[in-house]
Protein backbone atom coordinates (compact mmCIF):
# COMPACT_ATOMS: atom_id res chain seq x y z
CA UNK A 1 0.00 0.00 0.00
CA UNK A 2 1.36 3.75 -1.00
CA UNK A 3 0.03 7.21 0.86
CA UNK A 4 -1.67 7.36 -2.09
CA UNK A 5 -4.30 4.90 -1.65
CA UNK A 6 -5.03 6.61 1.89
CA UNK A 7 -7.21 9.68 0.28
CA UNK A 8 -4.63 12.27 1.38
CA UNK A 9 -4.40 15.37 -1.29
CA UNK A 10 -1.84 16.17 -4.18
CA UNK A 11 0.06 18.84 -1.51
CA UNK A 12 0.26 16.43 1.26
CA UNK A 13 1.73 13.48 -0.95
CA UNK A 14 4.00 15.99 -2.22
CA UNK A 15 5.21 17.00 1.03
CA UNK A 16 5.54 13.25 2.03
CA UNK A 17 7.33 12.50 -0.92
CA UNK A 18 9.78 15.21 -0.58
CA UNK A 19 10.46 13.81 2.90
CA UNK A 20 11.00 10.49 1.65
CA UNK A 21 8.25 8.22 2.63
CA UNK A 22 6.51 5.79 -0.10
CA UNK A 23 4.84 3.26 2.07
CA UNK A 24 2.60 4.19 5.18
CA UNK A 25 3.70 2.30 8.70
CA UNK A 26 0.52 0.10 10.20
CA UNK A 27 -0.74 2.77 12.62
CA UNK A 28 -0.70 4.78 9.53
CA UNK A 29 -2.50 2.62 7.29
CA UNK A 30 -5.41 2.10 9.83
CA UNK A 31 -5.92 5.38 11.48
CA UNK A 32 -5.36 7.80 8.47
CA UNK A 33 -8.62 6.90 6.86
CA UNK A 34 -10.71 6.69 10.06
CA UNK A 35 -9.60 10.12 11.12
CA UNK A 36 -10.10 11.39 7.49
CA UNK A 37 -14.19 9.98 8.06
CA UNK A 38 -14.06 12.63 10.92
CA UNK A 39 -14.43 9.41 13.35
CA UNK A 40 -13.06 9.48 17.15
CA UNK A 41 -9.97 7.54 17.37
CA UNK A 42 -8.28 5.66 20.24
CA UNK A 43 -5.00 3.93 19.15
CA UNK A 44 -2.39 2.31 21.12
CA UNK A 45 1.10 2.99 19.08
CA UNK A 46 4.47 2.87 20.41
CA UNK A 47 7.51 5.30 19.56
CA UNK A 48 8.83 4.53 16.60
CA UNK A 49 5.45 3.36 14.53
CA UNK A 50 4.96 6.95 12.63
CA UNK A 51 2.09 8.25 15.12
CA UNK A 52 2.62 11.55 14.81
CA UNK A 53 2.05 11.40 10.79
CA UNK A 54 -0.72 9.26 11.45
CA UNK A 55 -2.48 11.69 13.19
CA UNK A 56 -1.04 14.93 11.45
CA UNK A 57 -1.99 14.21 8.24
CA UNK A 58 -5.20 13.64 8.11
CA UNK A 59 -5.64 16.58 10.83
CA UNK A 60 -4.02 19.17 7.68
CA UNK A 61 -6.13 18.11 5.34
CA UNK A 62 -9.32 18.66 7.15
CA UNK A 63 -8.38 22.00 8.53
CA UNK A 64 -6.93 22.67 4.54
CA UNK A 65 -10.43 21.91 3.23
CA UNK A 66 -12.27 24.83 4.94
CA UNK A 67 -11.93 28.41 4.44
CA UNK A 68 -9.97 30.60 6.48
CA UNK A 69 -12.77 33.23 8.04
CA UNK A 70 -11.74 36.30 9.60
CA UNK A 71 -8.40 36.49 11.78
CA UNK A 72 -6.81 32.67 12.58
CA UNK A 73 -8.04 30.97 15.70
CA UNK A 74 -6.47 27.59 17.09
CA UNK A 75 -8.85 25.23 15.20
CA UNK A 76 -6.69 22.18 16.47
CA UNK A 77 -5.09 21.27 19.60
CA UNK A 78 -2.20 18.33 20.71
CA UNK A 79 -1.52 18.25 23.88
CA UNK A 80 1.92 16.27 24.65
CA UNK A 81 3.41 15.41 28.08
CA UNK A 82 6.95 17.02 27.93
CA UNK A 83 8.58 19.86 25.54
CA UNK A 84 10.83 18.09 23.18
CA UNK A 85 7.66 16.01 22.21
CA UNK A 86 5.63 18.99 21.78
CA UNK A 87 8.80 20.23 19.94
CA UNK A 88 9.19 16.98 17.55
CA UNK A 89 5.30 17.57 16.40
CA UNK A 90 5.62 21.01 15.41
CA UNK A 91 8.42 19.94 13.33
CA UNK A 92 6.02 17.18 11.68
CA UNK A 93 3.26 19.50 11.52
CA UNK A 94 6.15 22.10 9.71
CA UNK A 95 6.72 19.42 7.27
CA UNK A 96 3.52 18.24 6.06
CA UNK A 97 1.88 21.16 6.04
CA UNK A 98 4.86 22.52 3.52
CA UNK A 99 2.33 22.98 0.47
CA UNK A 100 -1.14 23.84 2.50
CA UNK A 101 -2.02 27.12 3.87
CA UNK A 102 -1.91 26.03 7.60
CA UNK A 103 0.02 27.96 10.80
CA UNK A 104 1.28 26.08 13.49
CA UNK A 105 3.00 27.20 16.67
CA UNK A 106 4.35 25.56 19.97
CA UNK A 107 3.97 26.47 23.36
CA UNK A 108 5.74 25.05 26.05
CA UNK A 109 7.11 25.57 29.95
CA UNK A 110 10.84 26.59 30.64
CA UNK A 111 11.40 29.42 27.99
CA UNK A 112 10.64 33.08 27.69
CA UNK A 113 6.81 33.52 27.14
CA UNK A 114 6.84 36.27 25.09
CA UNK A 115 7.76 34.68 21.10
CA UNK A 116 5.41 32.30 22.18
CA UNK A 117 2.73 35.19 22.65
CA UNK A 118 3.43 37.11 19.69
CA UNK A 119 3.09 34.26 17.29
CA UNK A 120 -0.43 33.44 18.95
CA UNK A 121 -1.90 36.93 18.91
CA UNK A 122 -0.79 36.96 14.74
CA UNK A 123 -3.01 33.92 14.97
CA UNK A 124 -2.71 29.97 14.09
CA UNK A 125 -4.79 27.54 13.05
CA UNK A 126 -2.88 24.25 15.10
CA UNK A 127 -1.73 24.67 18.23
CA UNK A 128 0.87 22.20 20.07
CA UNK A 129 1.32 22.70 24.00
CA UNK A 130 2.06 21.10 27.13
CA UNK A 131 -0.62 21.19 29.90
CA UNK A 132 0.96 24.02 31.55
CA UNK A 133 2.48 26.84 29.69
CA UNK A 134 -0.97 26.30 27.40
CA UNK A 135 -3.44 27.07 30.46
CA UNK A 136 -1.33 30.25 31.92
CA UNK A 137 -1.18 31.58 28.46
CA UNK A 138 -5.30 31.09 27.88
CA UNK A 139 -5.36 32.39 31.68
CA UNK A 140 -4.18 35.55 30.42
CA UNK A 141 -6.62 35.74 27.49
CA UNK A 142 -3.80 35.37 24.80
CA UNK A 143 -5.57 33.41 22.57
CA UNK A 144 -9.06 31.14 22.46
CA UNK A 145 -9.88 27.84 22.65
CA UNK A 146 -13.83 28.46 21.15
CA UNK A 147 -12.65 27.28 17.76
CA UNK A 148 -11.32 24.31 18.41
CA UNK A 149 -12.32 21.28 15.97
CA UNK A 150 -9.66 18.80 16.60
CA UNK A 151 -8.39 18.16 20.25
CA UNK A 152 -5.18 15.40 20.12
CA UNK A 153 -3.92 13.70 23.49
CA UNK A 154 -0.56 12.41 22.57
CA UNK A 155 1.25 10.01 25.02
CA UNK A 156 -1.62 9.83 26.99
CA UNK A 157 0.02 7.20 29.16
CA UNK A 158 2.81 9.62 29.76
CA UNK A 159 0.40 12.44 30.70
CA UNK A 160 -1.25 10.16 33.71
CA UNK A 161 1.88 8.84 35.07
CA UNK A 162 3.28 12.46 35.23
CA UNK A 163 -0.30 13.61 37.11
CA UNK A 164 -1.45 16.19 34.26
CA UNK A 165 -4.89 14.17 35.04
CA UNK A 166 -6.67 17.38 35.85
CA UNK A 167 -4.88 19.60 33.58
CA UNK A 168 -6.28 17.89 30.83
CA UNK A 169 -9.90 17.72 32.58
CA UNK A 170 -9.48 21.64 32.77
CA UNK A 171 -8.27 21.75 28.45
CA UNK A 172 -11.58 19.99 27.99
CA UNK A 173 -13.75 22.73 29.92
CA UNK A 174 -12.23 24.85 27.67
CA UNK A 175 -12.61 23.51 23.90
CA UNK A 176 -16.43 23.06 22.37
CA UNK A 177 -18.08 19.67 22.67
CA UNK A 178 -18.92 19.57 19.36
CA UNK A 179 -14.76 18.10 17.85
CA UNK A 180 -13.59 15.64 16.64
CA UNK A 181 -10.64 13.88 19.56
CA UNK A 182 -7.75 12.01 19.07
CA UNK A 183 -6.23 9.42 21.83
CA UNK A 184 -2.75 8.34 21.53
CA UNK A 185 -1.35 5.96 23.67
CA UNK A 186 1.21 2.95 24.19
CA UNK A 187 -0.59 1.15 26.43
CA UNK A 188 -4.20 0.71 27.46
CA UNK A 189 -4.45 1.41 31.16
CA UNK A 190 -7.39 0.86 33.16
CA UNK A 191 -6.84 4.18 33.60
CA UNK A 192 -6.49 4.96 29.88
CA UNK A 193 -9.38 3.27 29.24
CA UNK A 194 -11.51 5.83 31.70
CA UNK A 195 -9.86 8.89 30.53
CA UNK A 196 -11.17 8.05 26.78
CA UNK A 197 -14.11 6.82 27.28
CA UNK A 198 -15.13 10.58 29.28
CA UNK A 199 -14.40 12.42 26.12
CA UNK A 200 -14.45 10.35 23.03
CA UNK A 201 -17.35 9.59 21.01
CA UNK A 202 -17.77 6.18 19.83
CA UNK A 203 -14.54 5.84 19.12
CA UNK A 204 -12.89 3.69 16.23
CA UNK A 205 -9.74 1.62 18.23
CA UNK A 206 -6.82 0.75 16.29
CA UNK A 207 -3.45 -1.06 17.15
CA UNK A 208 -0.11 -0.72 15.55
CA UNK A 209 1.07 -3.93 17.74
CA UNK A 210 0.06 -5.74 20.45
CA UNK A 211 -0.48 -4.17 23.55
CA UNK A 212 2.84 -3.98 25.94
CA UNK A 213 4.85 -5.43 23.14
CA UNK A 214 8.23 -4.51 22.28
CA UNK A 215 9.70 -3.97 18.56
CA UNK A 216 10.54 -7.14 16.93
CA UNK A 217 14.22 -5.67 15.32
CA UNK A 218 15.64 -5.13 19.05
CA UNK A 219 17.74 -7.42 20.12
CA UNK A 220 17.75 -7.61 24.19
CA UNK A 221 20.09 -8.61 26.27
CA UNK A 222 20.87 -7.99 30.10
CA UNK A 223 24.67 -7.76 31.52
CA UNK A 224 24.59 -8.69 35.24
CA UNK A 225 27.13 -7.50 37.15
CA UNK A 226 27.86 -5.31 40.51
CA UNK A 227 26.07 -2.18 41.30
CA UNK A 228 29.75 -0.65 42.09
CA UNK A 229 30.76 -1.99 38.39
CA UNK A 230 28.22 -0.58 36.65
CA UNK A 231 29.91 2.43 35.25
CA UNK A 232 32.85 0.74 33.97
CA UNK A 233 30.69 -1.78 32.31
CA UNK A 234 29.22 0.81 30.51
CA UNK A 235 32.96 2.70 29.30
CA UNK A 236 33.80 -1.01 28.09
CA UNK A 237 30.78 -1.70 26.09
CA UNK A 238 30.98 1.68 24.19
CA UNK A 239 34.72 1.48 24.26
CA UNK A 240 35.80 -1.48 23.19
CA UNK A 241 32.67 -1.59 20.72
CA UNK A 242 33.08 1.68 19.10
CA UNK A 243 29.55 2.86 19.62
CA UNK A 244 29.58 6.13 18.34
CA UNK A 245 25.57 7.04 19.07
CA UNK A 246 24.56 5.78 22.34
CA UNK A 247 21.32 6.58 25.05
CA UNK A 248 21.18 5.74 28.52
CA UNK A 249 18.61 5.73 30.85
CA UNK A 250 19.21 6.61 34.98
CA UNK A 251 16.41 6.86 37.23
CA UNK A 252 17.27 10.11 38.44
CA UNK A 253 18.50 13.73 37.16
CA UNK A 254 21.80 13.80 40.06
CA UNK A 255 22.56 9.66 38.72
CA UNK A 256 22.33 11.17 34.89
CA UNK A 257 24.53 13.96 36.01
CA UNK A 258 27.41 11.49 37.54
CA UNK A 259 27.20 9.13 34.61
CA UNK A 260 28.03 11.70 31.88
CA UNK A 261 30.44 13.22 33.89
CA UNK A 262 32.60 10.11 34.46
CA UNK A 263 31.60 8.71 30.45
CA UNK A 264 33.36 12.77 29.83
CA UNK A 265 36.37 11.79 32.45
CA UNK A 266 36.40 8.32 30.34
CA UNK A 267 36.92 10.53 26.83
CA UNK A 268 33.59 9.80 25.95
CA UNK A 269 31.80 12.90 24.88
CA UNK A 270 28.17 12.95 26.58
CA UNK A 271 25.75 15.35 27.80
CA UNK A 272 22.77 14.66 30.52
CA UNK A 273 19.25 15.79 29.74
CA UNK A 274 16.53 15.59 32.61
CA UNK A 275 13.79 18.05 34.35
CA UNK A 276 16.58 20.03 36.05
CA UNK A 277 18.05 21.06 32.43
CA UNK A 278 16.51 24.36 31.24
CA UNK A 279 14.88 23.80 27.46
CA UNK A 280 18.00 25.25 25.66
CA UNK A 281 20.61 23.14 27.58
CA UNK A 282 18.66 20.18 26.40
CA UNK A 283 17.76 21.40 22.67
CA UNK A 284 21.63 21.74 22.70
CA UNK A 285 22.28 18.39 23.85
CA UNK A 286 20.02 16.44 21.59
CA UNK A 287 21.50 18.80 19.00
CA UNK A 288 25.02 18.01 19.71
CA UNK A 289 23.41 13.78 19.74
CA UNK A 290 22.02 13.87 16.70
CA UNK A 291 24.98 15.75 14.76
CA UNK A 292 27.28 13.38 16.08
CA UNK A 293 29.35 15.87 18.47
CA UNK A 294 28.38 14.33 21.50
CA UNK A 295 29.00 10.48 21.62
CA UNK A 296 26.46 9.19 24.93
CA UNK A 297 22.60 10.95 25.86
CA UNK A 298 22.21 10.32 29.48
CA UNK A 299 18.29 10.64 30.02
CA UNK A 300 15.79 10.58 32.85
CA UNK A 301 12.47 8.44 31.72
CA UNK A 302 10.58 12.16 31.56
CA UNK A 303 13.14 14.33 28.99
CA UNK A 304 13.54 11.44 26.97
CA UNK A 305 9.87 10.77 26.33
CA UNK A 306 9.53 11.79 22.89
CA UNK A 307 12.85 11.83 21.65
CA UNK A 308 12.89 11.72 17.53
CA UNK A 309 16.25 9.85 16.91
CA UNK A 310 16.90 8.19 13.49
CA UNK A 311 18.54 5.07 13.33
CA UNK A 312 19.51 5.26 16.75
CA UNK A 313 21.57 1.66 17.03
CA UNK A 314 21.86 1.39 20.95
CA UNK A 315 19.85 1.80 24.17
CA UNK A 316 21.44 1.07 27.99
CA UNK A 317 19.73 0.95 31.00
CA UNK A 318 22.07 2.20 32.95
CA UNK A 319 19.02 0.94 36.22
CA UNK A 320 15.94 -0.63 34.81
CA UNK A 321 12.65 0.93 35.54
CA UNK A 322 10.48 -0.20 38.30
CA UNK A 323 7.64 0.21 36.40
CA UNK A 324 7.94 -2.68 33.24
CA UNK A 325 5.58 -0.34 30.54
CA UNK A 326 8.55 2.28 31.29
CA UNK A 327 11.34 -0.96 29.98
CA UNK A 328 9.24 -0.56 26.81
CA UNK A 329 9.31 2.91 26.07
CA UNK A 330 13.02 3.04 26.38
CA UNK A 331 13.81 0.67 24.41
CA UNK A 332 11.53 1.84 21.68
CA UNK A 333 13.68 4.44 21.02
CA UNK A 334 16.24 1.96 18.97
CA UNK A 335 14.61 -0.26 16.22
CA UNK A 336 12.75 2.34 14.82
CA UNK A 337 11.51 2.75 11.33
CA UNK A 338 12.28 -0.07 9.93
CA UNK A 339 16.24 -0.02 11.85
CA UNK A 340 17.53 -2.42 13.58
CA UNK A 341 18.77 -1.62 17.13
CA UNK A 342 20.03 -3.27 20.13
CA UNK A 343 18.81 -2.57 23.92
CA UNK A 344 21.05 -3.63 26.94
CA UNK A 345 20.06 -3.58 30.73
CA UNK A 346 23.31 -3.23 33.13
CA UNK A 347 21.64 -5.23 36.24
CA UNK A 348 22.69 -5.09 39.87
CA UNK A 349 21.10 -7.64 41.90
CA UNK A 350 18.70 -5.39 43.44
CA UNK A 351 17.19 -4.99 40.37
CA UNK A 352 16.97 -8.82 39.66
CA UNK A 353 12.66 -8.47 40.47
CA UNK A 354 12.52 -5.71 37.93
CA UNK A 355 13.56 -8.38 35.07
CA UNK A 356 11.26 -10.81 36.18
CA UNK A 357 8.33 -8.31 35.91
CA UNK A 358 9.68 -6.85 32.96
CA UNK A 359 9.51 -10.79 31.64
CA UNK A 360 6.24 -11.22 32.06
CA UNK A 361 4.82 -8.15 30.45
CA UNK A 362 7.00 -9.38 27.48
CA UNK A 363 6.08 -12.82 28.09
CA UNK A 364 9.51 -14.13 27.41
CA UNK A 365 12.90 -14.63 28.64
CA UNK A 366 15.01 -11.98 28.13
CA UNK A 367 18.99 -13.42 27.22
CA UNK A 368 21.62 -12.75 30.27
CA UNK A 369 25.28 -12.64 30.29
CA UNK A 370 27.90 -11.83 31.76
CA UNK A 371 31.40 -10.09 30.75
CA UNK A 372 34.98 -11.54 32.47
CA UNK A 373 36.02 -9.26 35.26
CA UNK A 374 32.41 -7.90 35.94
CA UNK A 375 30.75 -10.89 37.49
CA UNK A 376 27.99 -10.55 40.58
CA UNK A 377 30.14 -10.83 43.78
CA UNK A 378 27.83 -8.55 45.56
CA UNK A 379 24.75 -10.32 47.72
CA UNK A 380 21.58 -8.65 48.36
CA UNK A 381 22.72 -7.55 51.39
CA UNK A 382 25.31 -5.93 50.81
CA UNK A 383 23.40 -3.78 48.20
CA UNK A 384 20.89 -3.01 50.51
CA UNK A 385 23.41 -2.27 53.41
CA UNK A 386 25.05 0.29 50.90
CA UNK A 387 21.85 1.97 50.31
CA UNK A 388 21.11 2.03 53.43
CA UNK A 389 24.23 3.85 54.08
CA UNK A 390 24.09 6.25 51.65
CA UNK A 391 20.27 7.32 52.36
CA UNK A 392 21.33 8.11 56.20
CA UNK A 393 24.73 9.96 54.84
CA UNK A 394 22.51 12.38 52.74
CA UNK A 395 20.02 12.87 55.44
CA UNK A 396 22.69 13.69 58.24
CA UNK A 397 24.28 16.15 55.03
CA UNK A 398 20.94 17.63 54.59
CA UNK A 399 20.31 18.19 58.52
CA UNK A 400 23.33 19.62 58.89
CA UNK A 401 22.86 22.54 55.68
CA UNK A 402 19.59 23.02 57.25
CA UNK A 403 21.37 23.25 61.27
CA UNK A 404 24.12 25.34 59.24
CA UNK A 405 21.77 27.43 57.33
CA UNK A 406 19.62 28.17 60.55
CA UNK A 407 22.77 29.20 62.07
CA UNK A 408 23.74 31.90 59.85
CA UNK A 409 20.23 32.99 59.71
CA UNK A 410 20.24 33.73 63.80
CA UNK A 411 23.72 35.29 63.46
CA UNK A 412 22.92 37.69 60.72
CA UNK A 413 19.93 38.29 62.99
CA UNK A 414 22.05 39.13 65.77
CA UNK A 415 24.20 41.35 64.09
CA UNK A 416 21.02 43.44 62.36
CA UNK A 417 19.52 43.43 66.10
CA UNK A 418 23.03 44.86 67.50
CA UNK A 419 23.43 47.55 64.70
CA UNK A 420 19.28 48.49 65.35
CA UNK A 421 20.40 49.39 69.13
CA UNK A 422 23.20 51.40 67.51
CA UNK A 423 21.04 53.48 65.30
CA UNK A 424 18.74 53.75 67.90
């Protein structure tokens, strides 16, 4: 099957065509003409199965098809979890939209307000946004939401587990009842489930694969080896392998921070991108990623949600997710489009439960190994113990800034009390 036999117009094709596609992904081929009928759509698609055209396209050639009345007003709204997604679907939106008389804009926390203003008061007809930045701006009456005949929830997954629950449920009180809605999602939560069935209208469901499934051109494997060795592990693999284009996940911004800073020590160029990063440190460091200057992404689950990569050929979890749906996001960042890719877990054996979780949500057995000079000597325990350890250091550091801190306060105190009698 070609775009072509989809029902999508001369300028779209053309746009498609310039961008290199022939032959429409699965998620593509089922939702493109559903949308197109002006039907409610629910779909469960993972990163990597060409969602974002899925839903784009068909979305510019309705709003292409009627007549522009009057000044522009936000006739469609996505809503995306984080910034670089909302980012990555303006660029879509750019691109397919090359040849139709269509504005698009993005708005987004963590960046100066005011470019973000000016381009809505010229007016747009699609809007992109994250819950947040998009409700202060309407807050402020910079732009309406009356128009509105296309509402999008991309990730929606993502946008539960990060609690925009009831920024969404506010977005709705604001757009007309009368759209057509769009629910994008990798998995289908109970949760899920509820959220689409309060706003969708007998909705048309489509699958790009099965539910909780993870690309079939990944290869998997898990490294066991000692929580203390983890970080040399990882300089060996990349190393020794010559892996020039390389993401890792941590668990937490201050873990991404360490990692990149030892893989730098190491002479492997890298750059960390999590919630701490302001949105041009991490627009630089994806830059740098994808240009090939910078060698190793370090990533927190939230920044690298909706990461557009091409061909990226390797994925480490650096610490596997505790959560198993969050194993298959990350690793759906490699074997995309068609690529081949390979994901590796470095495990400690605290995280030995995660795999078996993660194993049964893949129903399979994922291959182990390990490497000469980086087998498991460490027990439970010992791991635990360490932890342990560590927790109480921070919390003694922490009570003693705060004792510290308190300190200083009293003393300046003192000193302003001593200088009023002075005055006085």
């Amino acid at each position: 099957m070609s775009f072509k036999n989809l029902g999508l117009s001369d300028a779209l094709l053309k746009a498609i065509s310039e961008k290199g596609y022939d032959t429409p992904t699965p998620i593509q081929q089922k939702a493109i003409p559903q949308i197109l009928q002006g039907k409610d759509v629910l779909a469960s698609a993972q990163t990597g199965t060409g969602k974002t055209a899925g839903f784009t396209l068909p979305m510019l050639q309705i709003l292409a098809g009627k007549p522009i009345q009057g000044k522009r007003q936000v006739r469609a709204l996505v809503l995306t979890p984080t910034r670089e997604l909302a980012a990555q679907v303006l660029e879509d939106v750019k691109t397919y939209s090359k040849f139709v008389d269509i504005r698009s804009t993005v708005v987004f926390g963590g960046v100066n307000a005011n470019p973000q203003i000016r381009t809505l008061r010229q007016g747009v007809d699609i809007l992109v946004a994250t819950p947040g930045r998009l409700l202060d701006l309407h807050s402020q009456g910079v732009f309406s939401l009356k128009n509105v005949e296309f509402f999008v929830l991309d990730e929606a997954d993502r946008m539960l587990d990060m609690g925009f629950i009831h920024d969404i449920k506010k977005v709705l009180r604001l757009i007309p009842e009368r759209r057509q809605n769009l629910l994008f999602s990798a998995t289908f939560s109970s949760e899920i489930k509820k959220l689409a069935s309060s706003f969708l209208r007998n909705p048309v469901m489509v699958e790009a694969t099965p539910e909780n499934t993870t690309a079939e051109k990944v290869d998997q494997l898990i490294y066991k080896t000692n929580k203390s060795d983890k970080t040399d592990l990882v300089i060996k693999l990349i190393s020794e392998g010559d892996w020039q284009q390389v993401l890792i996940f941590t668990r937490t911004k201050h873990g991404a921070n360490r990692l990149a800073k030892k893989l730098d020590s190491a002479k492997i160029s890298s750059a960390a991108i999590h919630g701490n990063k302001s949105q041009g440190a991490r627009t630089k460091a994806l830059a740098g990623f994808k240009e090939g200057r910078v060698r190793v992404l370090v990533a927190t689950d939230i920044a690298a949600r909706g990461l557009d990569i091409p061909l990226l050929p390797h994925v480490i979890n650096y610490e596997l997710p505790n959560i198993p749906e969050d194993y298959v996001h990350r690793i759906g960042r490699t074997g995309r489009a068609g690529a081949s890719g390979e994901a590796i877990s470095i495990v400690s054996v605290d995280e030995f439960e995660y795999v078996r979780g993660i194993e049964k949500l893949l129903g399979e057995k994922l291959d182990q190994k390990t490497i000469e000079g980086f087998e498991v000597s460490e027990s439970l325990q010992e791991v635990l113990d360490t932890k342990a350890e560590n927790k109480a250091a921070n919390q003694r550091g922490r009570q003693n800034s705060r004792k510290n801190s308190t300190s200083r306060n009293r003393s300046r105190g003192g000193n302003s009390k001593n200088r009023s009698g002075k005055n006085r």
